[in-house]
PDB file of N, CA and C in Angstrom:
ATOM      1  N   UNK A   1      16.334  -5.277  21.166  1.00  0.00           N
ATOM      2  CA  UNK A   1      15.030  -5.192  21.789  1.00  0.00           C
ATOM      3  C   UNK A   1      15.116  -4.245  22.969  1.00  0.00           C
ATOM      4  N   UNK A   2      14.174  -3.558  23.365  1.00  0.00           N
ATOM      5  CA  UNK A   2      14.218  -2.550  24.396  1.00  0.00           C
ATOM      6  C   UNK A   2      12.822  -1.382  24.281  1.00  0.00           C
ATOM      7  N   UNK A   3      12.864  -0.652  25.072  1.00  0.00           N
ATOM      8  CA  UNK A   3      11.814   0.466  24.705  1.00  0.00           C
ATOM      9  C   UNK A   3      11.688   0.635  23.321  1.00  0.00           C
ATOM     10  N   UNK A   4      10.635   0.689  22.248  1.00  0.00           N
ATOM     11  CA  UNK A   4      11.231   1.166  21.375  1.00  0.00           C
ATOM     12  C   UNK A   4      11.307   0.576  20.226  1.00  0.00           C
ATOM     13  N   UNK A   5      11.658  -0.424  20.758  1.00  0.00           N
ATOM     14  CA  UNK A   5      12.621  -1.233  19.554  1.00  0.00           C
ATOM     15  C   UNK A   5      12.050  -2.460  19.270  1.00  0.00           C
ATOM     16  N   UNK A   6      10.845  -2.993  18.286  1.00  0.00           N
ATOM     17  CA  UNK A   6      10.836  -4.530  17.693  1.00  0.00           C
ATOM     18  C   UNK A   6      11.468  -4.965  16.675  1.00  0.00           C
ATOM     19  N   UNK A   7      11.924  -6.335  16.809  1.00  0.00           N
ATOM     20  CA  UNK A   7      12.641  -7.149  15.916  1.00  0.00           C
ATOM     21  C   UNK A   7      11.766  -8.324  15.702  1.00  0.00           C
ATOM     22  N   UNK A   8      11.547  -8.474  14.219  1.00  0.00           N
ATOM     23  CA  UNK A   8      10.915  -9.613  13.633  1.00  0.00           C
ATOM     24  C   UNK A   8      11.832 -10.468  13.214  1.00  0.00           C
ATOM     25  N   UNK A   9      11.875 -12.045  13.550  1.00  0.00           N
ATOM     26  CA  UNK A   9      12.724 -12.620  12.630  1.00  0.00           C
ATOM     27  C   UNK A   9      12.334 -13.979  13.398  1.00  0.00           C
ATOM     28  N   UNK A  10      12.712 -15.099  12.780  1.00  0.00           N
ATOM     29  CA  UNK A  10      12.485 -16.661  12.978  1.00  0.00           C
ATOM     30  C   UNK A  10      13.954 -17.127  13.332  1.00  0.00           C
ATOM     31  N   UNK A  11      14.895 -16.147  13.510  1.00  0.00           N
ATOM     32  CA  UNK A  11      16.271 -16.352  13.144  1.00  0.00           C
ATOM     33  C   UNK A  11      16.601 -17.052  15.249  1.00  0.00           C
ATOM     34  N   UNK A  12      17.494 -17.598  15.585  1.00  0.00           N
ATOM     35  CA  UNK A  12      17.686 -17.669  17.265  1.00  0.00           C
ATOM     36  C   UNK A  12      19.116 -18.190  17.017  1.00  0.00           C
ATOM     37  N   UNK A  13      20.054 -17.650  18.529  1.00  0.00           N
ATOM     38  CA  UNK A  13      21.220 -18.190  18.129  1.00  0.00           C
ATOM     39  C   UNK A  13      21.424 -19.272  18.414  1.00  0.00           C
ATOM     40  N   UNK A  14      22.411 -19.873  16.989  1.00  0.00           N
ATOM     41  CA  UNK A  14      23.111 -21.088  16.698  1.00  0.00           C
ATOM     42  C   UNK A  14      22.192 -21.187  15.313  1.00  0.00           C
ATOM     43  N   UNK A  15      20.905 -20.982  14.990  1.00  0.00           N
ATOM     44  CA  UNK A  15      20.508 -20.811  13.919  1.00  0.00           C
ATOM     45  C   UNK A  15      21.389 -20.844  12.130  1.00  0.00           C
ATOM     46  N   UNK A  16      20.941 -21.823  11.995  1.00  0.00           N
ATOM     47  CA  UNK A  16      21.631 -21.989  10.760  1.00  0.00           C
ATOM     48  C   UNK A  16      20.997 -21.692   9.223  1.00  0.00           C
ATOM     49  N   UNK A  17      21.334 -20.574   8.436  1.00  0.00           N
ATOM     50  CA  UNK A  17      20.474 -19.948   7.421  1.00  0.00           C
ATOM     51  C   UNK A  17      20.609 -21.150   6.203  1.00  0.00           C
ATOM     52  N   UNK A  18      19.467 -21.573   5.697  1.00  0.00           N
ATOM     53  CA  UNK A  18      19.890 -22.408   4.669  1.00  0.00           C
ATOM     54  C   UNK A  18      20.340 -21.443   3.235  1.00  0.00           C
ATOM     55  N   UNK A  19      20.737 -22.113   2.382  1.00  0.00           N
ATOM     56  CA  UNK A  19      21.570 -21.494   0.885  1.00  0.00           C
ATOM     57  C   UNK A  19      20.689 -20.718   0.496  1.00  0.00           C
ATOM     58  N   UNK A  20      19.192 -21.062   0.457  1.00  0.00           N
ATOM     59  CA  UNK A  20      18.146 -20.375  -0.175  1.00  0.00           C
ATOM     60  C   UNK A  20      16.891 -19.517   0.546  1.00  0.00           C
ATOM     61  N   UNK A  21      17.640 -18.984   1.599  1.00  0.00           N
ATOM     62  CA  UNK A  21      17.266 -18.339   2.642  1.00  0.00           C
ATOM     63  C   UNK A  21      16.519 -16.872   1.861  1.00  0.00           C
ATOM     64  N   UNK A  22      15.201 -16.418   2.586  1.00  0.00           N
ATOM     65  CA  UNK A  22      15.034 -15.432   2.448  1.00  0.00           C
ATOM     66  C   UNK A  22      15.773 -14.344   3.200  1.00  0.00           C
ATOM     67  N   UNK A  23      16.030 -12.834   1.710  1.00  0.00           N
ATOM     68  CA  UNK A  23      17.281 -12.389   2.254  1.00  0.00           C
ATOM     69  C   UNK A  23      16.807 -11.486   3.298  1.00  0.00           C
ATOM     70  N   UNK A  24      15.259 -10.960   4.063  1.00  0.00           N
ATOM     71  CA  UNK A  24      14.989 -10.284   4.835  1.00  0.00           C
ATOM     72  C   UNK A  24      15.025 -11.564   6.038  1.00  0.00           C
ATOM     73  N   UNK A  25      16.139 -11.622   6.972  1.00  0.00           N
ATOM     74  CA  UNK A  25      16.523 -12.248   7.992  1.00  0.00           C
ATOM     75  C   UNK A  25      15.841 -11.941   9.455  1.00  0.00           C
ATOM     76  N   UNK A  26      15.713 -10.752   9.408  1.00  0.00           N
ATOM     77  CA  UNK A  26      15.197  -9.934  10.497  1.00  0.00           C
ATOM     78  C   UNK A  26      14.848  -8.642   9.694  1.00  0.00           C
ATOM     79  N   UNK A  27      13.798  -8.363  10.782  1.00  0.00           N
ATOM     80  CA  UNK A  27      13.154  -6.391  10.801  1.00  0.00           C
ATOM     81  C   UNK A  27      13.210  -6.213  11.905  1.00  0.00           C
ATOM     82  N   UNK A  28      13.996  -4.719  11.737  1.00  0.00           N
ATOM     83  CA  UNK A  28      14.014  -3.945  13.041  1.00  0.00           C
ATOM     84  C   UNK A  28      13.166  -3.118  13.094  1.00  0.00           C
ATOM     85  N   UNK A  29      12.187  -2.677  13.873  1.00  0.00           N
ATOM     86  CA  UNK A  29      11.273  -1.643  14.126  1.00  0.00           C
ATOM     87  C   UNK A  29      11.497  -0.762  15.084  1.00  0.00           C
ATOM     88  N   UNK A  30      11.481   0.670  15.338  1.00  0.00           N
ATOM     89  CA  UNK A  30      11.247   1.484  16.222  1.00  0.00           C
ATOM     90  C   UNK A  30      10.420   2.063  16.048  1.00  0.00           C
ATOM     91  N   UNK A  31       9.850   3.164  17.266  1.00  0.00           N
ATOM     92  CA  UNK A  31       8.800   4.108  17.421  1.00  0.00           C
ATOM     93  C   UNK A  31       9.558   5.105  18.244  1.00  0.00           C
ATOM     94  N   UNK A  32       8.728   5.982  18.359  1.00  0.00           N
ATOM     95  CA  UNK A  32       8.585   7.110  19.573  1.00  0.00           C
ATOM     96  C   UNK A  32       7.914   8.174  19.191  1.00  0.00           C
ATOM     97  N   UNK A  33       8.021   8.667  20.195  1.00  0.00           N
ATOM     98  CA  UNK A  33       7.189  10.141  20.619  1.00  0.00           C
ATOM     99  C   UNK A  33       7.139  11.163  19.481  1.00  0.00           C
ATOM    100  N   UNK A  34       8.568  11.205  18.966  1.00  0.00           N
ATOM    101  CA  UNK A  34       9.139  11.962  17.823  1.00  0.00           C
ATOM    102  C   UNK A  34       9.741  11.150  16.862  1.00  0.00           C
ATOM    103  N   UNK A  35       9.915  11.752  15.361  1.00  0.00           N
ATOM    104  CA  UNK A  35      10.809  11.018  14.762  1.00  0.00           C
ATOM    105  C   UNK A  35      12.226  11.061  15.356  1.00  0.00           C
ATOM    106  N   UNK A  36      12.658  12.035  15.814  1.00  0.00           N
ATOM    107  CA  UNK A  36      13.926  12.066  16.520  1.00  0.00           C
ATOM    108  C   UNK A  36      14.456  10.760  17.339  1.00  0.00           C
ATOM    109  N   UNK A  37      13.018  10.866  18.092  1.00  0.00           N
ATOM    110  CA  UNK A  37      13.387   9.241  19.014  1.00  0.00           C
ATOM    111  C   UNK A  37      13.288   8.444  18.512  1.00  0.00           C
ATOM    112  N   UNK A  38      12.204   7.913  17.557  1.00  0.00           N
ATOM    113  CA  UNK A  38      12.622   6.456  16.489  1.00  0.00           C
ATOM    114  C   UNK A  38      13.785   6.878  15.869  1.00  0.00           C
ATOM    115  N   UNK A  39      14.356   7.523  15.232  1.00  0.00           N
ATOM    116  CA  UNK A  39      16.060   7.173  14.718  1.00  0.00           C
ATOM    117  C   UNK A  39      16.852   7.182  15.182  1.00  0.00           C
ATOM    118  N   UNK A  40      16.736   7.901  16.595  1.00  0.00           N
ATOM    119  CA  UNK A  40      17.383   7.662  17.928  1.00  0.00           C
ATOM    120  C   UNK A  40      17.897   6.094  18.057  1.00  0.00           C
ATOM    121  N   UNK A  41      16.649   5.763  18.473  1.00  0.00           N
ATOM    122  CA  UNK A  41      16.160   4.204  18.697  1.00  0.00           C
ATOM    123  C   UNK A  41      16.718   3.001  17.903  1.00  0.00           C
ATOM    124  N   UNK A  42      16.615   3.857  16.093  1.00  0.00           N
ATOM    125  CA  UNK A  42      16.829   2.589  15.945  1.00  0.00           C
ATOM    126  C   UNK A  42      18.360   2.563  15.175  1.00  0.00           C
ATOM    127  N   UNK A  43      18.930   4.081  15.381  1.00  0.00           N
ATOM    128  CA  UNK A  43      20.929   3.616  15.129  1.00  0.00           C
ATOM    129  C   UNK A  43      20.795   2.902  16.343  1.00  0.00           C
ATOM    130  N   UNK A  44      20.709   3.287  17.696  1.00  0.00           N
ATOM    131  CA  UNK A  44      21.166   2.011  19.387  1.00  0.00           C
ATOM    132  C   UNK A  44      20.803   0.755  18.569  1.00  0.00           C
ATOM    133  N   UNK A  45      19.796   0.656  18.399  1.00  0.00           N
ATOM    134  CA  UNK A  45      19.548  -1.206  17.760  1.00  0.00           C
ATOM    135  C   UNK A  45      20.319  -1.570  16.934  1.00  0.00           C
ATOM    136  N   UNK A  46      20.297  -0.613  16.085  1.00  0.00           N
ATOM    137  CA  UNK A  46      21.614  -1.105  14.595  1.00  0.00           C
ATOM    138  C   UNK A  46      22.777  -1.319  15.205  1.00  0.00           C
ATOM    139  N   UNK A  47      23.774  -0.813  15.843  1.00  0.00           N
ATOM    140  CA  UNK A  47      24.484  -0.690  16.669  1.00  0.00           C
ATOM    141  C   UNK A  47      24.823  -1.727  17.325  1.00  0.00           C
ATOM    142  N   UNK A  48      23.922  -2.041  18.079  1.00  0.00           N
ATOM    143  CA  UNK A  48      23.775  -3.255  18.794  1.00  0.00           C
ATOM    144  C   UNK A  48      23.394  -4.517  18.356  1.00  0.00           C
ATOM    145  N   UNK A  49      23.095  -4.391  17.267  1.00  0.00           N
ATOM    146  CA  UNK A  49      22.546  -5.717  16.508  1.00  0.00           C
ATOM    147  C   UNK A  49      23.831  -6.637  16.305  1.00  0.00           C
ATOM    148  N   UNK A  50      23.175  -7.991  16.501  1.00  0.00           N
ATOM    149  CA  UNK A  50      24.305  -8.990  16.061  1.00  0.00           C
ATOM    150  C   UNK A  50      24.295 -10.196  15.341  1.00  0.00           C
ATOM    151  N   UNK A  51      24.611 -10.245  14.274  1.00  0.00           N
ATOM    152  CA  UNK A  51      24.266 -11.481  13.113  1.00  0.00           C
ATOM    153  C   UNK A  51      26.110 -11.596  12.801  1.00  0.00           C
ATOM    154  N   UNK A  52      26.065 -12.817  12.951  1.00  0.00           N
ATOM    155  CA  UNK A  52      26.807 -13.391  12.065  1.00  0.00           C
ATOM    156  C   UNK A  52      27.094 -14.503  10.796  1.00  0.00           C
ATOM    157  N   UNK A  53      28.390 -14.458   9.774  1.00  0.00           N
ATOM    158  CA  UNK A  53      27.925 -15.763   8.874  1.00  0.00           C
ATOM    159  C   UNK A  53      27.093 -15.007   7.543  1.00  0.00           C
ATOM    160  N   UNK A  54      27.041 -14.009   7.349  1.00  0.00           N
ATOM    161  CA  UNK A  54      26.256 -13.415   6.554  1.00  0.00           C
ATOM    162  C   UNK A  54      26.318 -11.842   6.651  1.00  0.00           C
ATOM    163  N   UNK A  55      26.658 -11.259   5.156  1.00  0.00           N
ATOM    164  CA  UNK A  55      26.583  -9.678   4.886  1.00  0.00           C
ATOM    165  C   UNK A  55      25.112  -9.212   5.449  1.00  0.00           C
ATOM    166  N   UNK A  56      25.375  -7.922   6.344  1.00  0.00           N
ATOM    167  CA  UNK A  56      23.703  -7.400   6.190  1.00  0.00           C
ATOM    168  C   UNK A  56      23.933  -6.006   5.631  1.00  0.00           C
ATOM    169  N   UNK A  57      22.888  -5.316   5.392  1.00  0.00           N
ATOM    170  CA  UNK A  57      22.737  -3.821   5.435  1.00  0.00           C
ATOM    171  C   UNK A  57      22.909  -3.031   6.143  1.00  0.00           C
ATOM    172  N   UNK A  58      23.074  -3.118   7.453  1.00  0.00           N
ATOM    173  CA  UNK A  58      23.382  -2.511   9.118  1.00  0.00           C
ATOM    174  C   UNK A  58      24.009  -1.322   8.529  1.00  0.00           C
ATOM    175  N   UNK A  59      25.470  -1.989   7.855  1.00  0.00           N
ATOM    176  CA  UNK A  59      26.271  -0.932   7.758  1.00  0.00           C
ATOM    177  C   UNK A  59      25.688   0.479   6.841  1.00  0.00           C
ATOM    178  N   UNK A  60      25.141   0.197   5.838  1.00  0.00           N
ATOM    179  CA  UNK A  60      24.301   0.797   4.868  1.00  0.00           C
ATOM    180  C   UNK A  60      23.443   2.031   5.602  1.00  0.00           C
ATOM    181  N   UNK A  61      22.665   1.117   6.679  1.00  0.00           N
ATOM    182  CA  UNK A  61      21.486   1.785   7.402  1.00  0.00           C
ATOM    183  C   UNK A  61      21.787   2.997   7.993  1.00  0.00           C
ATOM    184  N   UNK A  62      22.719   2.394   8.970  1.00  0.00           N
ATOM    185  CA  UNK A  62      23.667   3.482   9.649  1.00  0.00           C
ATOM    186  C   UNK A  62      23.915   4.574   9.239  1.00  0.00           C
ATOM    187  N   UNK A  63      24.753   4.476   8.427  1.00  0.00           N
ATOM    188  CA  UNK A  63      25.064   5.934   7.432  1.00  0.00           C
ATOM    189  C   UNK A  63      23.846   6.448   7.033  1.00  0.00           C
ATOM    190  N   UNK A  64      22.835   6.092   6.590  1.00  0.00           N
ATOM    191  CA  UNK A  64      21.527   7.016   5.885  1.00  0.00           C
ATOM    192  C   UNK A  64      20.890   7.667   7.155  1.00  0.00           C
ATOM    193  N   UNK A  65      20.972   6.284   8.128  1.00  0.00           N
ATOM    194  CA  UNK A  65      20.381   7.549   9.351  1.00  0.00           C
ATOM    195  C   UNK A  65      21.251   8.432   9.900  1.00  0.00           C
ATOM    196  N   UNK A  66      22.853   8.606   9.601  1.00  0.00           N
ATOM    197  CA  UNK A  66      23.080   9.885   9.784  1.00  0.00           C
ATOM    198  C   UNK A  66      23.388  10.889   8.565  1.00  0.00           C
ATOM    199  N   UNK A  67      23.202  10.761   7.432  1.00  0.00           N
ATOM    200  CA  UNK A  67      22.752  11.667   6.295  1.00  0.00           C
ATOM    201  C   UNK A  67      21.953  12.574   6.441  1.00  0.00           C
ATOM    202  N   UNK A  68      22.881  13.765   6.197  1.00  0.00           N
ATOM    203  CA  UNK A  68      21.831  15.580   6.800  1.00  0.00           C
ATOM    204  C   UNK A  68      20.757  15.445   5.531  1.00  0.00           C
ATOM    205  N   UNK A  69      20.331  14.924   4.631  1.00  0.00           N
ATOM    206  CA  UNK A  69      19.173  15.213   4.202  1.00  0.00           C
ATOM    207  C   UNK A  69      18.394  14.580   4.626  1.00  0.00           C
ATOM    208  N   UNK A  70      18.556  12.787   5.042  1.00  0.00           N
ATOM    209  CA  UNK A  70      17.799  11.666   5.864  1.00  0.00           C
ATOM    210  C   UNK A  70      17.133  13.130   6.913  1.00  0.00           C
ATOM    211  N   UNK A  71      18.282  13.092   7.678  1.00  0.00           N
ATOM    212  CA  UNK A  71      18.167  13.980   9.291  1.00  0.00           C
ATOM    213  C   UNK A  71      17.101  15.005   9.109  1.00  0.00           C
ATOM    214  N   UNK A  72      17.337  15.844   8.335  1.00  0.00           N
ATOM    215  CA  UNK A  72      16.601  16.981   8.253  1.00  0.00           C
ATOM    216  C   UNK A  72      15.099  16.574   7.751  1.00  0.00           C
ATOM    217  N   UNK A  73      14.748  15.024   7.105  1.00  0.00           N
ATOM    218  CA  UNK A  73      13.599  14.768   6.804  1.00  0.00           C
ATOM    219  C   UNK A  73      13.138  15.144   5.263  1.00  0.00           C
ATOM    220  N   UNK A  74      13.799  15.795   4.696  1.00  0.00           N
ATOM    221  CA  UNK A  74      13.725  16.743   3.099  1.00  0.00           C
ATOM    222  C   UNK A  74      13.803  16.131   2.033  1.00  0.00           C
ATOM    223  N   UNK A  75      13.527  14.594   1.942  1.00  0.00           N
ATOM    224  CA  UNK A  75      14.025  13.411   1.182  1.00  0.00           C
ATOM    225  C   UNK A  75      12.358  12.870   0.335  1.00  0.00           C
ATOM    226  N   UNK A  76      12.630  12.065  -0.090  1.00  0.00           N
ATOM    227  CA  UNK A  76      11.515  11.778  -1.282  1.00  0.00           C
ATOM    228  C   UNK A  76      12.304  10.189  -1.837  1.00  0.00           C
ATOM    229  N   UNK A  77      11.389   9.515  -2.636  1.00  0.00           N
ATOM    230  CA  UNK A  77      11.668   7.918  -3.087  1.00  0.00           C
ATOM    231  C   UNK A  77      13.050   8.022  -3.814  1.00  0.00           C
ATOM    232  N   UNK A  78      13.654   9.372  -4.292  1.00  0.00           N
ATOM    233  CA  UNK A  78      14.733   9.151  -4.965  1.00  0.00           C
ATOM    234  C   UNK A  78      15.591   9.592  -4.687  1.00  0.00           C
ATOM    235  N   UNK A  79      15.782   9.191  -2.953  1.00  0.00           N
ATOM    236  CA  UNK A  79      16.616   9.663  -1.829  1.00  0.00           C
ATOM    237  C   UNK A  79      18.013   8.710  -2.363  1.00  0.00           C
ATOM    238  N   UNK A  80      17.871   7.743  -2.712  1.00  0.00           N
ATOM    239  CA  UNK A  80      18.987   6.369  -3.201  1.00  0.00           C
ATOM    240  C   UNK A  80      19.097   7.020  -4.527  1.00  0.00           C
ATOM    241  N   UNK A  81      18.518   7.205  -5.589  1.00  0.00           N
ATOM    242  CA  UNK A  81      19.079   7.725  -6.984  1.00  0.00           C
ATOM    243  C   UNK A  81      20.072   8.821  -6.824  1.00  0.00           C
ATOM    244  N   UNK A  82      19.845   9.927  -6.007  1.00  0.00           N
ATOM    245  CA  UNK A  82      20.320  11.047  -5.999  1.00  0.00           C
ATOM    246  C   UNK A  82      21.815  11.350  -5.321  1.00  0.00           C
ATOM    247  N   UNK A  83      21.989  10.321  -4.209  1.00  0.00           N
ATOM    248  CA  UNK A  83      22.751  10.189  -2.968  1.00  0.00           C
ATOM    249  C   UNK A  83      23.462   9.273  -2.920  1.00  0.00           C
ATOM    250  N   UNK A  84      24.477   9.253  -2.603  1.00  0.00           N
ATOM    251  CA  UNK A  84      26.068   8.044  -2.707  1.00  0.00           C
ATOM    252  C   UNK A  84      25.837   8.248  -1.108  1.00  0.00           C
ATOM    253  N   UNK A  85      24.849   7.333  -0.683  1.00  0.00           N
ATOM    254  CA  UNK A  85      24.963   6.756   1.151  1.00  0.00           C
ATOM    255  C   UNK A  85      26.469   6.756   1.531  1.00  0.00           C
ATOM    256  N   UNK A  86      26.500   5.690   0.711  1.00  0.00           N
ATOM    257  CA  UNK A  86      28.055   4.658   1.189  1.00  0.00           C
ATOM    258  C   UNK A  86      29.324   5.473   0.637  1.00  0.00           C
ATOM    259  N   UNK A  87      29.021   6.397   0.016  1.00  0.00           N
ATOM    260  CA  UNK A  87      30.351   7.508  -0.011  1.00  0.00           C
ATOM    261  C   UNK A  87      31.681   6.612  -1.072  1.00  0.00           C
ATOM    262  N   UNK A  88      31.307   5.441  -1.796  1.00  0.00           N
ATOM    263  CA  UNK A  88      31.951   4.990  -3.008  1.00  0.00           C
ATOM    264  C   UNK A  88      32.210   5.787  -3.849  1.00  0.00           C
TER     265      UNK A  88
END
């Protein structure tokens, strides 16, 4: 949370996820002035984010927002078909 930066979630710590938990736990939101500054914005949040007890996507996220085609903006819905994010 910060300039910038909303997080949706019902989640608080000590929070305990039940088995049949919906798997969107939290949303992170940013804005700004530019797109520059929302992805700015929201690797610091990713970054800073902290869940434990459970796999998230963080790591996933991360990498796409620094992917030179993400970056450069030149991308389309079959940005994931085309692109090995995770470099597997």
């Amino acid at each position: 949370r910060g300039l910038g930066v909303r997080v949706d979630s019902a989640a608080y710590p000590g929070y305990s996820i039940p088995p049949y938990y919906d798997s969107m736990i939290a949303k992170v939101i940013t804005y700004g002035k530019t797109r520059e500054e929302a992805v700015s914005r929201m690797k610091r949040a990713l970054s800073e984010f902290v869940i434990e007890g459970v796999h998230t996507t963080i790591p996933f996220h991360l990498k796409l927002l620094e992917h030179e085609t993400f970056v450069s903006g030149e991308f389309n819905t079959k940005f994931l078909e085309i692109y090995d994010v995770m470099g597997s």
